[in-house]
N, C-alpha and C. Protein backbone atom coordinates (compact mmCIF):
# COMPACT_ATOMS: atom_id res chain seq x y z
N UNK A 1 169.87 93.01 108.53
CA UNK A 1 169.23 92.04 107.64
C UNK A 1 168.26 91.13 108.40
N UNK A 2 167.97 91.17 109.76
CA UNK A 2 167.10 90.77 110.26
C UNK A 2 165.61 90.82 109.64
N UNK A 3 165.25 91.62 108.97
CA UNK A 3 164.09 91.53 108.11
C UNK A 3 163.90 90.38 107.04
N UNK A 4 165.41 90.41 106.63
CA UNK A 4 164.73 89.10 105.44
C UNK A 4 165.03 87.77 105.95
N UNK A 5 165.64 87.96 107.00
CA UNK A 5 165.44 86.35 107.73
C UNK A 5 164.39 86.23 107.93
N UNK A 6 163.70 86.83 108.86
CA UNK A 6 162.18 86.39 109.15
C UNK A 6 161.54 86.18 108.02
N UNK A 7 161.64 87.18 107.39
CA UNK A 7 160.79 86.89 105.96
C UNK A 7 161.26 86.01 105.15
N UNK A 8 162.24 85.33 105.42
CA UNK A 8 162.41 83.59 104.59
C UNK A 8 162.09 82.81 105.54
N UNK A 9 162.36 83.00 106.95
CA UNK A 9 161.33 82.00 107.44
C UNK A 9 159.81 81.81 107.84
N UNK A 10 158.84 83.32 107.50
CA UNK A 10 157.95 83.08 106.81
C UNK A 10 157.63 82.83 105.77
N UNK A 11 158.39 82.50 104.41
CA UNK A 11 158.15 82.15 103.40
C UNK A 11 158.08 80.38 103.62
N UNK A 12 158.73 80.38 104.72
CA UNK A 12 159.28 78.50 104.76
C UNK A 12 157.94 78.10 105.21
N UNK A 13 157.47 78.70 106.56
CA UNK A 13 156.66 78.44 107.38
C UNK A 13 155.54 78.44 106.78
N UNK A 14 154.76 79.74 105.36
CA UNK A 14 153.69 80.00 105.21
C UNK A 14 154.18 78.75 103.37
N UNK A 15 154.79 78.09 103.08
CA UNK A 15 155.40 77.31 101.91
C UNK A 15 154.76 76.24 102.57
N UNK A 16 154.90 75.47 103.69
CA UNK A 16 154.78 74.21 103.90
C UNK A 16 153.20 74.22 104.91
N UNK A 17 152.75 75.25 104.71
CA UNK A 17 151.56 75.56 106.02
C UNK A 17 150.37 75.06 104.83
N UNK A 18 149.90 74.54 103.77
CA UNK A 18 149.00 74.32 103.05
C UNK A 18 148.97 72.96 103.11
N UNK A 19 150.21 71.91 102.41
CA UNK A 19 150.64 70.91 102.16
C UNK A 19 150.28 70.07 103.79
N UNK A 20 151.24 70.73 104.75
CA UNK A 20 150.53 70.35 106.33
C UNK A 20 149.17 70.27 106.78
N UNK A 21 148.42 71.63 106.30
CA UNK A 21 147.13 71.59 106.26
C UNK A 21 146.31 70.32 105.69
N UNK A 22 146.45 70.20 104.99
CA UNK A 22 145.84 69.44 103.90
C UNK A 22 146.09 67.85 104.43
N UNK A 23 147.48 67.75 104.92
CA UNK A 23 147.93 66.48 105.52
C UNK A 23 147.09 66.26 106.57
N UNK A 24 147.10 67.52 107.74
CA UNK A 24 145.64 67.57 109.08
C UNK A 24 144.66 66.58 108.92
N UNK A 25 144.19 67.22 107.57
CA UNK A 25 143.18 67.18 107.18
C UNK A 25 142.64 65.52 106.74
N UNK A 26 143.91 65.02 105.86
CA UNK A 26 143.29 63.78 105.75
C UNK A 26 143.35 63.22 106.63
N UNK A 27 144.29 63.17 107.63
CA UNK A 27 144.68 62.40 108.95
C UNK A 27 143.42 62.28 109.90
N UNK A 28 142.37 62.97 109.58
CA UNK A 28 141.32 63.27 110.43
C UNK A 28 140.02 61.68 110.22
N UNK A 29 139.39 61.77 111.34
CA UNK A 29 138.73 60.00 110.70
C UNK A 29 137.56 61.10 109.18
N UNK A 30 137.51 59.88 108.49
CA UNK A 30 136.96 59.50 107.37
C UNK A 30 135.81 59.14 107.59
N UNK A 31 134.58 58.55 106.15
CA UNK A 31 133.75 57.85 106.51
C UNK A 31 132.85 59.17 105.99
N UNK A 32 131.74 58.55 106.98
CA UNK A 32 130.96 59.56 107.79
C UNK A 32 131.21 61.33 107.69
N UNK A 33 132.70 60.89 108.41
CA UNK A 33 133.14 62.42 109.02
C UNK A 33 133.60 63.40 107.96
N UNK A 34 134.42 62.72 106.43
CA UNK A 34 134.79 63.48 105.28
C UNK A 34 134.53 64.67 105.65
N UNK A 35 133.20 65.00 105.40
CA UNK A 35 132.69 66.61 104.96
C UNK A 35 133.37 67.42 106.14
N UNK A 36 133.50 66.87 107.15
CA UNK A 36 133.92 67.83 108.72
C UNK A 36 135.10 67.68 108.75
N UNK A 37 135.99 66.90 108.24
CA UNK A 37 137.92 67.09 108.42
C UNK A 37 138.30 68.23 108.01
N UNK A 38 138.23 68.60 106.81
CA UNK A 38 138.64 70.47 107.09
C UNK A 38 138.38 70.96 108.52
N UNK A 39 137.01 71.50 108.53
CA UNK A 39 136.78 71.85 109.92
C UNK A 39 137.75 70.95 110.98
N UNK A 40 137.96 70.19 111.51
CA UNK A 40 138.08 69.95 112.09
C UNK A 40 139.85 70.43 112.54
N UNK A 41 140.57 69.81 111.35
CA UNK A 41 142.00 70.74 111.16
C UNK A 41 142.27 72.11 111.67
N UNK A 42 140.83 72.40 111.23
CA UNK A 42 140.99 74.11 111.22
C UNK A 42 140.87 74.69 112.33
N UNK A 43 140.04 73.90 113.48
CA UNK A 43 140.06 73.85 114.87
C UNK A 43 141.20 73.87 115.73
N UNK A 44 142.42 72.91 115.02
CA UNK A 44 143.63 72.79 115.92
C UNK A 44 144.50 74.10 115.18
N UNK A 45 144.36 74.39 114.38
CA UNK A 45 144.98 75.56 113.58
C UNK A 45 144.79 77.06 114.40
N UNK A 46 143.20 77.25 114.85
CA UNK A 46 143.10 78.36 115.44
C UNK A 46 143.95 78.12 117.16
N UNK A 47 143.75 76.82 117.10
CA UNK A 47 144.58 76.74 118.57
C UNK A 47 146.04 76.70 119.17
N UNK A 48 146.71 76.19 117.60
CA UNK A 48 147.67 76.82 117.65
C UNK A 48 147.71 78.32 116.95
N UNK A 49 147.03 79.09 116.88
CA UNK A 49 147.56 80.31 116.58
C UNK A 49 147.07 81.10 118.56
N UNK A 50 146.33 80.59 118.78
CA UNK A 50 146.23 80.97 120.20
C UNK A 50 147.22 80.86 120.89
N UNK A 51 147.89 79.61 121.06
CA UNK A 51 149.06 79.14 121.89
C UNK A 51 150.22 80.11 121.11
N UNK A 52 150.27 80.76 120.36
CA UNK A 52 151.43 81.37 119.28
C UNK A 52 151.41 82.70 119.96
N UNK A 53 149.44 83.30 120.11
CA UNK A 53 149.50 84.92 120.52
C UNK A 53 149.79 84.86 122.21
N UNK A 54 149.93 83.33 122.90
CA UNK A 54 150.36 83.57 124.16
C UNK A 54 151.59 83.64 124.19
N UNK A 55 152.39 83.12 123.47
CA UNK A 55 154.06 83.40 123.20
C UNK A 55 154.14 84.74 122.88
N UNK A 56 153.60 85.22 122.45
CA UNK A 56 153.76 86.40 121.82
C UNK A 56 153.67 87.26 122.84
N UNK A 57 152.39 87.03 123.66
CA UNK A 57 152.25 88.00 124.78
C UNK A 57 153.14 87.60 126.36
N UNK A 58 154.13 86.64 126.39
CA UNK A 58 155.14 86.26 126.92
C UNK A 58 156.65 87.19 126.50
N UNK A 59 156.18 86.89 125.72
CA UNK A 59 157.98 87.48 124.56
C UNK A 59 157.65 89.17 124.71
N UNK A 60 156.24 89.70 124.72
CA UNK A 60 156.17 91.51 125.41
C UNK A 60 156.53 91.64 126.39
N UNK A 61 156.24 90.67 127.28
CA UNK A 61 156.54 90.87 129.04
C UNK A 61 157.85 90.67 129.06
N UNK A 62 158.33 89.53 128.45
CA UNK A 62 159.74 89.81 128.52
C UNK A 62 160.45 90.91 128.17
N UNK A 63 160.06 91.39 127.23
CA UNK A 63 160.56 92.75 126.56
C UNK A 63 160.93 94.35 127.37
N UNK A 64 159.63 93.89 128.38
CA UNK A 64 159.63 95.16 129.29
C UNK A 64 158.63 95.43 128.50
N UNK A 65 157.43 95.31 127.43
CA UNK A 65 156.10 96.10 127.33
C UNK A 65 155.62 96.63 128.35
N UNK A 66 155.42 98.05 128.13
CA UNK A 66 154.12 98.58 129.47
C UNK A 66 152.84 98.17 128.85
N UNK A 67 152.36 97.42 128.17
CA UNK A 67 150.97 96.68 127.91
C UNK A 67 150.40 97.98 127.20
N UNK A 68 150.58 99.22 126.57
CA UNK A 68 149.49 100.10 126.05
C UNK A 68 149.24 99.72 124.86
N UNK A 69 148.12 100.00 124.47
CA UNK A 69 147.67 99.68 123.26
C UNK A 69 146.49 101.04 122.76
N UNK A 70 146.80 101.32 121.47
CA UNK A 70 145.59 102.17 121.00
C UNK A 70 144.17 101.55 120.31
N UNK A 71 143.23 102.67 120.21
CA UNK A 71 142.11 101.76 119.65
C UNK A 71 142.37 101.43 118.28
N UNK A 72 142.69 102.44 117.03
CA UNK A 72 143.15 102.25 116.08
C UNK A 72 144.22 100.72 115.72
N UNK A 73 145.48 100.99 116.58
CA UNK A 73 146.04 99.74 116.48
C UNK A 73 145.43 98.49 117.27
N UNK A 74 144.84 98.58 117.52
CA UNK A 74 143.83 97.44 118.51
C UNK A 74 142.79 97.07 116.91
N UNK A 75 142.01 97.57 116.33
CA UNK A 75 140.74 97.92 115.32
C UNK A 75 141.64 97.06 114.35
N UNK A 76 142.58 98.07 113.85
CA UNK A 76 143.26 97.03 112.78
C UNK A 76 143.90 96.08 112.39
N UNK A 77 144.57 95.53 113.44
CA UNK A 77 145.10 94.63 114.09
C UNK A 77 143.93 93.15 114.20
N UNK A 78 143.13 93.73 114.72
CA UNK A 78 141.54 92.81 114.51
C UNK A 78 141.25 92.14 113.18
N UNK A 79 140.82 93.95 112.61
CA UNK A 79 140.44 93.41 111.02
C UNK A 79 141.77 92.34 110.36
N UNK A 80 143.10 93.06 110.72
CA UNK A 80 144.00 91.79 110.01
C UNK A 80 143.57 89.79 110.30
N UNK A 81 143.09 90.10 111.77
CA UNK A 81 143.14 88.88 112.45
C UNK A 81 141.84 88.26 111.69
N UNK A 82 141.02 88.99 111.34
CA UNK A 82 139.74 88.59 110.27
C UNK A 82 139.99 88.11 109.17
N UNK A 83 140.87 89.25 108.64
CA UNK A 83 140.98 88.46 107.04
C UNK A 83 142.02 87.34 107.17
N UNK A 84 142.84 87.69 107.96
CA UNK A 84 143.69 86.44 108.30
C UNK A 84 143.46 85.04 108.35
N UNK A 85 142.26 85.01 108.97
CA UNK A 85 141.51 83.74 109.59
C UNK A 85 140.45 83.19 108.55
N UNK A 86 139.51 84.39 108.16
CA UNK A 86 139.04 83.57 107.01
C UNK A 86 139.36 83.32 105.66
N UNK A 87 140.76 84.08 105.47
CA UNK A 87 141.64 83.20 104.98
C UNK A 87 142.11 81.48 104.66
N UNK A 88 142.58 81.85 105.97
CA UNK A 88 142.93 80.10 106.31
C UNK A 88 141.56 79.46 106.44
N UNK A 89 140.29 79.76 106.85
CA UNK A 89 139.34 79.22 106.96
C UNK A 89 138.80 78.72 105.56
N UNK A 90 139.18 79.62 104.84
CA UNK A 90 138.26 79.38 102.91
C UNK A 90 139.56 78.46 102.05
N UNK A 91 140.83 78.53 102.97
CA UNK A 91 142.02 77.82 102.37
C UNK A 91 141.35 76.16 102.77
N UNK A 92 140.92 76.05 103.83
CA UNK A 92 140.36 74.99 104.44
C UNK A 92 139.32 74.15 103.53
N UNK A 93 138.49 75.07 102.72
CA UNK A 93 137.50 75.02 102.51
C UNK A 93 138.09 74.25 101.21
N UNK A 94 138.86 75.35 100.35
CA UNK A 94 139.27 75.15 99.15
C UNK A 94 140.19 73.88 98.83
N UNK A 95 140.87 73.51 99.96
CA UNK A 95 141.79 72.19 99.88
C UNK A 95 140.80 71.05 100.05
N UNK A 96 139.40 70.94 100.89
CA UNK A 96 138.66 69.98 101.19
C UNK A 96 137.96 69.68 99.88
N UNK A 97 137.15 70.43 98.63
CA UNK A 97 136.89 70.45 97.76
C UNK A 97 137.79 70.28 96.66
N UNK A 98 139.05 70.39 96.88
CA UNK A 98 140.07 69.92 95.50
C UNK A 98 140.68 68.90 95.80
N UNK A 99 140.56 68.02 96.91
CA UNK A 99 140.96 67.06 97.47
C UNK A 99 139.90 65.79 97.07
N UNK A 100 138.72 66.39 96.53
CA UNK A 100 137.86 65.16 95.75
C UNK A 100 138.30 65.26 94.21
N UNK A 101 138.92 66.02 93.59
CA UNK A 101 139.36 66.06 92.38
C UNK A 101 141.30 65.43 92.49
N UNK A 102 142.19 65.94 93.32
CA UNK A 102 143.55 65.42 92.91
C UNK A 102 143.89 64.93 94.26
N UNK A 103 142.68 64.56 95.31
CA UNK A 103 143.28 63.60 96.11
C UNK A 103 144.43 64.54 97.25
N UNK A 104 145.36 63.43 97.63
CA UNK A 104 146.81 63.80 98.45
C UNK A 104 147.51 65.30 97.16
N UNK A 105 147.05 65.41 96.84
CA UNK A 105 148.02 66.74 95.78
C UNK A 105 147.38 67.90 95.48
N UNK A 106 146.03 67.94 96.66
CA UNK A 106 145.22 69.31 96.35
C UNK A 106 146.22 70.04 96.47
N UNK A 107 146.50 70.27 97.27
CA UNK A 107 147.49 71.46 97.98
C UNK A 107 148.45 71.77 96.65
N UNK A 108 149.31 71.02 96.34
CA UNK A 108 149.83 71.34 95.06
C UNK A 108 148.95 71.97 93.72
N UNK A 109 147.62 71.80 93.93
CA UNK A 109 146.76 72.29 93.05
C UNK A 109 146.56 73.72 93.60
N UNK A 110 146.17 74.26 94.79
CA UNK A 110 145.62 74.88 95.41
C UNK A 110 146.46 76.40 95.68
N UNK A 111 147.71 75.85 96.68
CA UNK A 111 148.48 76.74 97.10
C UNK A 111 149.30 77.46 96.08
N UNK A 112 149.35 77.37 94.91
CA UNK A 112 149.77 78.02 93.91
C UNK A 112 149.48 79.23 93.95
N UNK A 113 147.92 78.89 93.48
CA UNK A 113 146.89 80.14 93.32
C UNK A 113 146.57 81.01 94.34
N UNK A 114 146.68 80.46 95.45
CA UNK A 114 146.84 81.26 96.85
C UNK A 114 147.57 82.47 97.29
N UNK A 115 149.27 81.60 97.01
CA UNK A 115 150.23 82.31 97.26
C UNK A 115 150.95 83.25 95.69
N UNK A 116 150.07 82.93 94.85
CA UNK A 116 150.44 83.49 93.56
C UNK A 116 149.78 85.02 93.68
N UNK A 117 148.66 84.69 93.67
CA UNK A 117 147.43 85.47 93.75
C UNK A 117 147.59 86.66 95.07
N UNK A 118 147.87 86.27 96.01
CA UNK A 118 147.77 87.11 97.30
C UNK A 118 148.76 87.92 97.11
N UNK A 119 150.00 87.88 96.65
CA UNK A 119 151.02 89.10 96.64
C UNK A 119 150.36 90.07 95.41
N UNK A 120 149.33 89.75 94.40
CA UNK A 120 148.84 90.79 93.83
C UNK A 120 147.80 91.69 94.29
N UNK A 121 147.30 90.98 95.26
CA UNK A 121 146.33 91.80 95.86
C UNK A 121 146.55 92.51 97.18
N UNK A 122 147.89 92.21 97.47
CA UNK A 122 148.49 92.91 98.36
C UNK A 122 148.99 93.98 98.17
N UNK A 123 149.54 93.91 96.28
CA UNK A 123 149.90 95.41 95.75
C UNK A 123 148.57 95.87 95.32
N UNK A 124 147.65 95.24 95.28
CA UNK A 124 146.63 96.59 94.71
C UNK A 124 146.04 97.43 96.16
N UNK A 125 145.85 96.49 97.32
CA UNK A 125 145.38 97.36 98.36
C UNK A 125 146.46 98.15 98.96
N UNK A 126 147.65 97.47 98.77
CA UNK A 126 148.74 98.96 99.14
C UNK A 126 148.94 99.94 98.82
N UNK A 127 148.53 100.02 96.72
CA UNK A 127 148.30 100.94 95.99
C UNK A 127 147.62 102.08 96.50
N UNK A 128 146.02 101.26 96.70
CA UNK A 128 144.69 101.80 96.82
C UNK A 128 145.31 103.10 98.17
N UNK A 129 145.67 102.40 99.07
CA UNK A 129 145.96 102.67 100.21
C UNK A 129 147.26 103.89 100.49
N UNK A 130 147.62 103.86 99.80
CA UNK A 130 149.10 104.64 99.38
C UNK A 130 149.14 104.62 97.92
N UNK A 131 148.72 105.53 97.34
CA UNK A 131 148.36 105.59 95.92
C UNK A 131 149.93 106.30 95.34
N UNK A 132 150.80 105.30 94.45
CA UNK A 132 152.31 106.17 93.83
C UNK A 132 152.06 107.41 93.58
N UNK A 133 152.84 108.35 94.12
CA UNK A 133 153.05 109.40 93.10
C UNK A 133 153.30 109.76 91.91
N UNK A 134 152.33 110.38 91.11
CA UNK A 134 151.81 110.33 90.01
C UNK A 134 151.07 109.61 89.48
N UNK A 135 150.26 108.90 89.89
CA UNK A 135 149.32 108.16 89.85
C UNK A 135 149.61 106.92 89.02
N UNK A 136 148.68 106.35 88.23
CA UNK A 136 149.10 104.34 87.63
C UNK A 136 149.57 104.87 86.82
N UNK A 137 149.82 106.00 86.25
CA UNK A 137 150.64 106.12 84.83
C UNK A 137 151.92 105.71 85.20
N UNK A 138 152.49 106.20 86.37
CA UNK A 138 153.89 106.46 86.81
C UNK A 138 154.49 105.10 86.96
N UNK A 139 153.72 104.32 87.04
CA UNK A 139 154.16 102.84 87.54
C UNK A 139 154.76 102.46 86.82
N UNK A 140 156.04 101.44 86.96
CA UNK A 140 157.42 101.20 86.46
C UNK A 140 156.63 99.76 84.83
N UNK A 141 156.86 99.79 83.93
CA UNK A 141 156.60 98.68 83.05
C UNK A 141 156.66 96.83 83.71
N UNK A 142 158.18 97.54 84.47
CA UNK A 142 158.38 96.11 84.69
C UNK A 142 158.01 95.70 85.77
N UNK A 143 157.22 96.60 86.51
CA UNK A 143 156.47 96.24 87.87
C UNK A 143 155.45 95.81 87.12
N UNK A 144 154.93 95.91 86.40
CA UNK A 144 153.80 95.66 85.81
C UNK A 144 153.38 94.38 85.33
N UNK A 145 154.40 94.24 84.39
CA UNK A 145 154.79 93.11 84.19
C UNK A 145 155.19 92.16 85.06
N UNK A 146 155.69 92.27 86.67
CA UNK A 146 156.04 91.44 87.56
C UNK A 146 154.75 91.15 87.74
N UNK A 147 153.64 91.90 87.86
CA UNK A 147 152.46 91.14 88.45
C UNK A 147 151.53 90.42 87.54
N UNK A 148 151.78 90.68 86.31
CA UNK A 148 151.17 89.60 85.16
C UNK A 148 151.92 88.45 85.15
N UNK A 149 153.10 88.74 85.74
CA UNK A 149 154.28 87.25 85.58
C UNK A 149 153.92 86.25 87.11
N UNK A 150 153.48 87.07 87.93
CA UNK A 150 153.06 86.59 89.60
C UNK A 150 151.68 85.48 88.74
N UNK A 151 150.56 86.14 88.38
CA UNK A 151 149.54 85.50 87.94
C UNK A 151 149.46 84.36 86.90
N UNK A 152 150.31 84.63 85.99
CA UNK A 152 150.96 83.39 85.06
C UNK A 152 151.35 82.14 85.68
N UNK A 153 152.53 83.07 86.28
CA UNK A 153 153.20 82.08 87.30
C UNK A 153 152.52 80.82 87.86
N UNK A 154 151.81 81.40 88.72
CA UNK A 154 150.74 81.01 89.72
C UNK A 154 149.44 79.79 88.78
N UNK A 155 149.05 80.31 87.82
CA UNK A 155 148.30 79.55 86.88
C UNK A 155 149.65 78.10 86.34
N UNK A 156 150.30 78.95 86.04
CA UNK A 156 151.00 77.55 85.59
C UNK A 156 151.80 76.52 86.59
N UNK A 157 152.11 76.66 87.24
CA UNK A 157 152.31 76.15 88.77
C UNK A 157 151.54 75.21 89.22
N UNK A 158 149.96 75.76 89.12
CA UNK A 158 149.57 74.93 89.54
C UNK A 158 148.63 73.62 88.73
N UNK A 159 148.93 74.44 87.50
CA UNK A 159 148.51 73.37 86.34
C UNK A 159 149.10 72.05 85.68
N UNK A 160 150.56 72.58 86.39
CA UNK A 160 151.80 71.61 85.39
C UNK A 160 152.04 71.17 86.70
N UNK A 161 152.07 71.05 87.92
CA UNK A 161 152.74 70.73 89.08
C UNK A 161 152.80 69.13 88.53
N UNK A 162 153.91 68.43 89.17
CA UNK A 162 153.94 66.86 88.69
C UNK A 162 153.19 66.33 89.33
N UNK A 163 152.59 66.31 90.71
CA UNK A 163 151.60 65.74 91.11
C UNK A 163 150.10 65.88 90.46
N UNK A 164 149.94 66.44 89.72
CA UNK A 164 148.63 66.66 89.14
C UNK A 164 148.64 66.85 87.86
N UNK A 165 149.33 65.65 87.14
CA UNK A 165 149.63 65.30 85.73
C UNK A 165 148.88 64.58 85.31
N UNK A 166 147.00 64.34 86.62
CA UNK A 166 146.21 63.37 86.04
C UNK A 166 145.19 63.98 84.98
N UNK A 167 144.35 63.35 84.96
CA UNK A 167 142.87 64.13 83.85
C UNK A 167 142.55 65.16 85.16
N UNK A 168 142.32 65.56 85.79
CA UNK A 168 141.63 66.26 87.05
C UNK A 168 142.90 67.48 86.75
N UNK A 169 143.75 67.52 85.92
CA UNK A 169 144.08 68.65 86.15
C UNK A 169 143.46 69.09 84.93
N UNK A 170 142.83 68.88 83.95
CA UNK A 170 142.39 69.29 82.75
C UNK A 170 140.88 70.82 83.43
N UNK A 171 140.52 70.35 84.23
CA UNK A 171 139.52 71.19 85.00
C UNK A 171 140.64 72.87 85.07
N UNK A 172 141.60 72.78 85.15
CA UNK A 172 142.22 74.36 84.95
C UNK A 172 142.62 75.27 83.61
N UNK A 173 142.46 74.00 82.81
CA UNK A 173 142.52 74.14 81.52
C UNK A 173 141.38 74.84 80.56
N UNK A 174 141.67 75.40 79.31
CA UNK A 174 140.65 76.35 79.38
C UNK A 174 139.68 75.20 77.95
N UNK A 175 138.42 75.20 78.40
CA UNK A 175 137.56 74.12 77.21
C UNK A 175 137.56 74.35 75.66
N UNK A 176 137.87 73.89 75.08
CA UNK A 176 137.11 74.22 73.73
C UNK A 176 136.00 73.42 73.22
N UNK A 177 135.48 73.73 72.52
CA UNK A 177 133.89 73.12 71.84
C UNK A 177 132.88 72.39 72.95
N UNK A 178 132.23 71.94 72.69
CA UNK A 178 131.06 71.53 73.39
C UNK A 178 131.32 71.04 75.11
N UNK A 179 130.85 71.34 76.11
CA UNK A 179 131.13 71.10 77.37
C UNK A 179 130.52 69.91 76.98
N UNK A 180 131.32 68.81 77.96
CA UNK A 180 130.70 67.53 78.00
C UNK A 180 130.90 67.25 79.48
N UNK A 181 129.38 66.20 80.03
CA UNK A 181 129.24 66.07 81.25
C UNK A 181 130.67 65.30 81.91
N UNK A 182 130.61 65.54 83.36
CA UNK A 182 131.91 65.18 83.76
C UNK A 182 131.02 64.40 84.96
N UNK A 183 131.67 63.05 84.78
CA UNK A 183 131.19 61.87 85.86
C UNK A 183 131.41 62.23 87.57
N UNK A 184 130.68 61.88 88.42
CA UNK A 184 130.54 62.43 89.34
C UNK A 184 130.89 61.12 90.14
């Protein structure tokens, strides 16, 4: 069962990694600087993920790794480290911009849709990638339904969250009749 430990304590770790973010972020000077505190967060973020891949490459040596590596697993391993990063980089982006609408509770606005959203698109490129046997017909109803319930979920989560019970959550809400200008 070593698998789902880690994987609850990446759920813990990648649960409170937005809300922290976002905390970085305001903690950063103000003023002037606003527009650059994302960035700037996001700076100590890549540095701790540096200091993380030197543990990492500590914890091989310990292991007894003979250091080989292929190009393939080298290539993709990369591309992960890409989408990985501008990931967190557009998470950066996205908390700095909803943080002028709900303030200290972007993240509660934000990380919903993030972490709602990303396990569906994790089953469609796994799909894509490993296509079920028998193709989308074969697919179970209630898998199906799990991922319309992931997206719901995720929408309502971050619509009803109690921190963002102000007018600024009305922006997720869907309009009826005439758009009217919204004060800036």
């Amino acid at each position: 069962m070593n698998w789902l430990v880690f994987a609850l304590m990446t759920v813990v770790s990648w649960g409170v990694y937005g809300v922290l973010l976002h905390k970085g972020r305001g903690n950063m000077p103000m003023g002037s600087e606003t527009p650059h505190a994302g960035l700037k967060a996001f700076l100590f973020v890549c540095i701790a993920y540096a200091l993380i891949g030197l543990a990492s490459a500590a914890l091989l040596k310990m292991r007894g790794s003979n250091w080989s590596f292929s190009s393939g697993g080298i290539k993709w391993s990369l591309i992960a480290g890409v989408a990985g990063a501008v990931g967190a980089f557009t998470l950066v982006l996205s908390l700095g911009a909803a943080a002028q609408i709900y303030k200290g509770a972007a993240a509660a606005a934000v990380m919903p849709i993030v972490f709602g959203g990303a396990p569906i698109v994790n089953t469609l490129v796994a799909m894509a990638l490993h296509p079920p046997e028998g193709g989308l017909k074969s697919l179970p109803v209630p898998f199906v339904l799990g991922c319309l319930l992931a997206a719901g979920g995720a929408f309502l989560v971050a619509k009803y969250a109690p921190t963002n019970t102000s007018a600024a959550s009305a922006l997720l809400a869907p309009r009826s009749g005439p758009a009217t200008p919204q004060p800036k």
